[in-house]
Protein backbone atom coordinates (compact mmCIF):
# COMPACT_ATOMS: atom_id res chain seq x y z
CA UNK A 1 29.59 7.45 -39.72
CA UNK A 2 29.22 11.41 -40.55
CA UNK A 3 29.72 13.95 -38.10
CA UNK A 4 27.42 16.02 -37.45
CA UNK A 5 24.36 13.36 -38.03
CA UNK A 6 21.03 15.54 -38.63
CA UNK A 7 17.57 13.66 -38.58
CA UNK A 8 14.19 14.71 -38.76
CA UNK A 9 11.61 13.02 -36.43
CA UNK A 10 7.71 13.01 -37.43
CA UNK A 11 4.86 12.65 -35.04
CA UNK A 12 3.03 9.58 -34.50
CA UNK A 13 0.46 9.46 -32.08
CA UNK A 14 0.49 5.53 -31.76
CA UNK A 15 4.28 5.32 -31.82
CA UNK A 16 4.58 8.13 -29.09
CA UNK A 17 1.27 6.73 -26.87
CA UNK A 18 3.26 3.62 -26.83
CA UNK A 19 6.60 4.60 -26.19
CA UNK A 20 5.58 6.58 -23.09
CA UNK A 21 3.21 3.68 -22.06
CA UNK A 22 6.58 1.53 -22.23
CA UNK A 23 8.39 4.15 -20.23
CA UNK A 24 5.98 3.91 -17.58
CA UNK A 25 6.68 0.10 -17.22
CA UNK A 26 10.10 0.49 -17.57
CA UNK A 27 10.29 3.07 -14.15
CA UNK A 28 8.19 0.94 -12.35
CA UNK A 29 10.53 -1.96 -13.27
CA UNK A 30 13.68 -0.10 -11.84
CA UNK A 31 11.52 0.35 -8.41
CA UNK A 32 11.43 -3.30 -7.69
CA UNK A 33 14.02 -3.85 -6.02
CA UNK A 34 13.75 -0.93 -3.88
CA UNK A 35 10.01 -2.01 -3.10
CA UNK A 36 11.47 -5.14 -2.02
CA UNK A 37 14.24 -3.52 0.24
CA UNK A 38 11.65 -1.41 1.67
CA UNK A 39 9.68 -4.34 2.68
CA UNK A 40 12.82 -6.61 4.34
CA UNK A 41 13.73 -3.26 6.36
CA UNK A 42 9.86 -3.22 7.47
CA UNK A 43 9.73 -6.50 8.42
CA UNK A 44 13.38 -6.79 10.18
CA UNK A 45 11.65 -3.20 12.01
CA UNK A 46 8.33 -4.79 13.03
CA UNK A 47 10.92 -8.09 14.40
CA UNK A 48 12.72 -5.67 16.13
CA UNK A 49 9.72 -3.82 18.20
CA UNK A 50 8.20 -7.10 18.91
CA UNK A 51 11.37 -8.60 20.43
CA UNK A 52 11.48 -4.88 22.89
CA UNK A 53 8.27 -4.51 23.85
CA UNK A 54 6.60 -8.24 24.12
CA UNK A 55 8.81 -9.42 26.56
CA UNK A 56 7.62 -12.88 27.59
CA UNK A 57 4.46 -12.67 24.87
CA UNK A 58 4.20 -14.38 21.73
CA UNK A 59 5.75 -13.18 19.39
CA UNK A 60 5.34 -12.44 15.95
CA UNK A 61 4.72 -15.33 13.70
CA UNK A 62 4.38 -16.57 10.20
CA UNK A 63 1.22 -15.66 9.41
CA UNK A 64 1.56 -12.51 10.94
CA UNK A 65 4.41 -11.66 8.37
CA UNK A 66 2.30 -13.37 5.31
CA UNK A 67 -0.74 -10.89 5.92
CA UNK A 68 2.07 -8.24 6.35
CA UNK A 69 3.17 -8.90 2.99
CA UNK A 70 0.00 -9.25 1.58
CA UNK A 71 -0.81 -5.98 2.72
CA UNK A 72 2.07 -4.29 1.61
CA UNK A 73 1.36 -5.98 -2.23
CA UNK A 74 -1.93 -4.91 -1.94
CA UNK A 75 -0.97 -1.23 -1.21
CA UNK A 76 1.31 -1.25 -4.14
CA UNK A 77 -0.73 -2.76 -6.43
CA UNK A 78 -3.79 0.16 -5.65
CA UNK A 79 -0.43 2.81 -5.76
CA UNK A 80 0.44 1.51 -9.30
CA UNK A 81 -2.91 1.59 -10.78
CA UNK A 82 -3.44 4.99 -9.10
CA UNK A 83 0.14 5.99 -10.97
CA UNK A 84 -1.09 4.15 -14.42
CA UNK A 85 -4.44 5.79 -14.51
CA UNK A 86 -2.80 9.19 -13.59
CA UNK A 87 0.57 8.82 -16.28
CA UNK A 88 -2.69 8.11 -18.78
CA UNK A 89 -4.27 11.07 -18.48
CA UNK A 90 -0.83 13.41 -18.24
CA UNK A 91 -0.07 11.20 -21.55
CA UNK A 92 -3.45 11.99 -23.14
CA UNK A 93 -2.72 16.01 -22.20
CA UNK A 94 1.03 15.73 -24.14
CA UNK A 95 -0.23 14.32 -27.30
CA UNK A 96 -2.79 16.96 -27.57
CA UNK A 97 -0.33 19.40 -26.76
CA UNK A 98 2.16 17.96 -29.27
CA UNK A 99 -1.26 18.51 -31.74
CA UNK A 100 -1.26 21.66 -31.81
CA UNK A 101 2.25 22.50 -32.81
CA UNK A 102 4.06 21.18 -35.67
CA UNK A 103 5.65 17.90 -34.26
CA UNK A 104 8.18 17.46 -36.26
CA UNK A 105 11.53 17.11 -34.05
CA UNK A 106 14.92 17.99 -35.42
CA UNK A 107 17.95 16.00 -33.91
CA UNK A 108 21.36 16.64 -34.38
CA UNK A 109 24.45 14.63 -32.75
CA UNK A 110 28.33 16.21 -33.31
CA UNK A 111 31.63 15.97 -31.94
CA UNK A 112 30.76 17.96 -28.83
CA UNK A 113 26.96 18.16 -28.28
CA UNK A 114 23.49 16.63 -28.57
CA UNK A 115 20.91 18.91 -30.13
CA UNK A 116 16.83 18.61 -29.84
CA UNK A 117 14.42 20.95 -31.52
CA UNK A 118 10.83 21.65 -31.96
CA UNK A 119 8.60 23.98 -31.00
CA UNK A 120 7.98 22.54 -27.39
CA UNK A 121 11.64 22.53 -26.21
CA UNK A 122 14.93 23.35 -27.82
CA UNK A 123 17.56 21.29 -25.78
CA UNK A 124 21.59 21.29 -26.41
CA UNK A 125 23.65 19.31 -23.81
CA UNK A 126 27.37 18.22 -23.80
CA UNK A 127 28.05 14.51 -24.05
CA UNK A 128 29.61 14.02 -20.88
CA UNK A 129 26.07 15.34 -19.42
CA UNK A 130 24.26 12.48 -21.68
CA UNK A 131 23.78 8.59 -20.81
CA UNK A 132 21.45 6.37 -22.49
CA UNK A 133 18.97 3.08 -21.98
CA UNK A 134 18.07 0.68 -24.66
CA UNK A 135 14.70 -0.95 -23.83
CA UNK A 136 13.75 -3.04 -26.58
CA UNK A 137 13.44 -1.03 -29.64
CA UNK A 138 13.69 2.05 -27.86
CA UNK A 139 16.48 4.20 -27.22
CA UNK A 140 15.76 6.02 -23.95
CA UNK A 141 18.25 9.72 -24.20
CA UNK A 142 18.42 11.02 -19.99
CA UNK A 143 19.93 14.92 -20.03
CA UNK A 144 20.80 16.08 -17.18
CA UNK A 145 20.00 19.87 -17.37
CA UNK A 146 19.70 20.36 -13.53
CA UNK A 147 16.00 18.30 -13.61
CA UNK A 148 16.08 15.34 -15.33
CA UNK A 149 15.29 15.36 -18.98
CA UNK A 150 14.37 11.72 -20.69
CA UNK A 151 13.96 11.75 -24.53
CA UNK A 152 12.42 8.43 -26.24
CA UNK A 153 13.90 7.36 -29.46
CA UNK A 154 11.83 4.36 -31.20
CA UNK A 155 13.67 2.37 -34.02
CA UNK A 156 10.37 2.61 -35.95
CA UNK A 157 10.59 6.74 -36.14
CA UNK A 158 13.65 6.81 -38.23
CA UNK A 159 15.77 5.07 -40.41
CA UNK A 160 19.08 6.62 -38.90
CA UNK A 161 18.35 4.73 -35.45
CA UNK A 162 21.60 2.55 -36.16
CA UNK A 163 23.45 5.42 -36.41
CA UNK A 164 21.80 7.12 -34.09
CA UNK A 165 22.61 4.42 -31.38
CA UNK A 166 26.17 3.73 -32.46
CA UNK A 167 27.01 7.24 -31.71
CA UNK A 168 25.39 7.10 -28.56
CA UNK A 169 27.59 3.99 -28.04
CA UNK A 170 29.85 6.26 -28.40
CA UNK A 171 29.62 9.27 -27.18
CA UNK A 172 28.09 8.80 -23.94
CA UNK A 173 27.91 6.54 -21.15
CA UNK A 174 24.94 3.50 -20.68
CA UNK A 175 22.79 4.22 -17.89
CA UNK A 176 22.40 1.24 -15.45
């Protein structure tokens, strides 16, 4: 493997749409479990409040806690399509930004750093401030420049991918 590795990047709308539309799934994947967490603490909360202030009532039963889940699906079902129709249009508002500059991205990986350039951005970053995701095909790139910074990285965009990745294997640490 050659140090520094240089590859050039072309644009492609349908690989980009559907890397970001992957992305998408992938984030709300990693909120699952939180969702979930949020929902036990809710419940054991509602338990709670019953048990102080129904003193010698019913308390709450079964069915109250299956339309309290129901509810709480429901509400996250309307938040993701809300999210999905919203990502869509900020999605639709990238690629025709990305059309009206020259999209071809220039990345270069050496001993010390991790380069991007185009004409939207022009990103260096140490390695010990890089960590990466494999999804698939895709090689998700997370800076951290102060904000977070996520760069997608589809096998189908070039052939140095293997390279690519093995110096990401690396180089930097994988992002759980």
């Amino acid at each position: 493997m050659e140090m520094p590795l240089k590859a050039f990047i072309n644009f492609n709308e349908k690989t980009t749409r559907k890397q970001l539309d992957k992305y998408f799934y992938y984030s709300w994947k990693k909120k699952l479990p939180y969702l979930f967490k949020n929902f036990v603490f809710a419940t054991v909360f509602l338990l709670i409040i019953d048990g102080v202030f129904k003193i010698g009532r019913s308390k709450i039963d079964l069915k109250f806690i299956a339309y309290f889940f129901a509810a709480y699906i429901l509400l996250y079902i309307i938040i993701f399509f809300y999210n999905k129709i919203n990502y869509n249009s900020k999605i639709n508002q990238h690629i025709a930004e990305l059309k009206k500059f020259d999209p071809t991205i220039e990345f270069v990986l050496d001993e010390q750093s991790f380069y991007i350039k185009c004409e939207q951005f022009d990103i260096r970053s140490v390695w010990k401030k890089v960590t990466y995701s494999i999804s698939g095909k895709t090689l998700l790139i997370f800076i951290d420049l102060g904000t977070p910074f996520t760069f997608l990285l589809n096998e189908e965009e070039t052939e140095q991918y293997p390279a690519i990745l093995d110096i990401f294997k690396m180089k930097s640490k994988l992002k759980k």
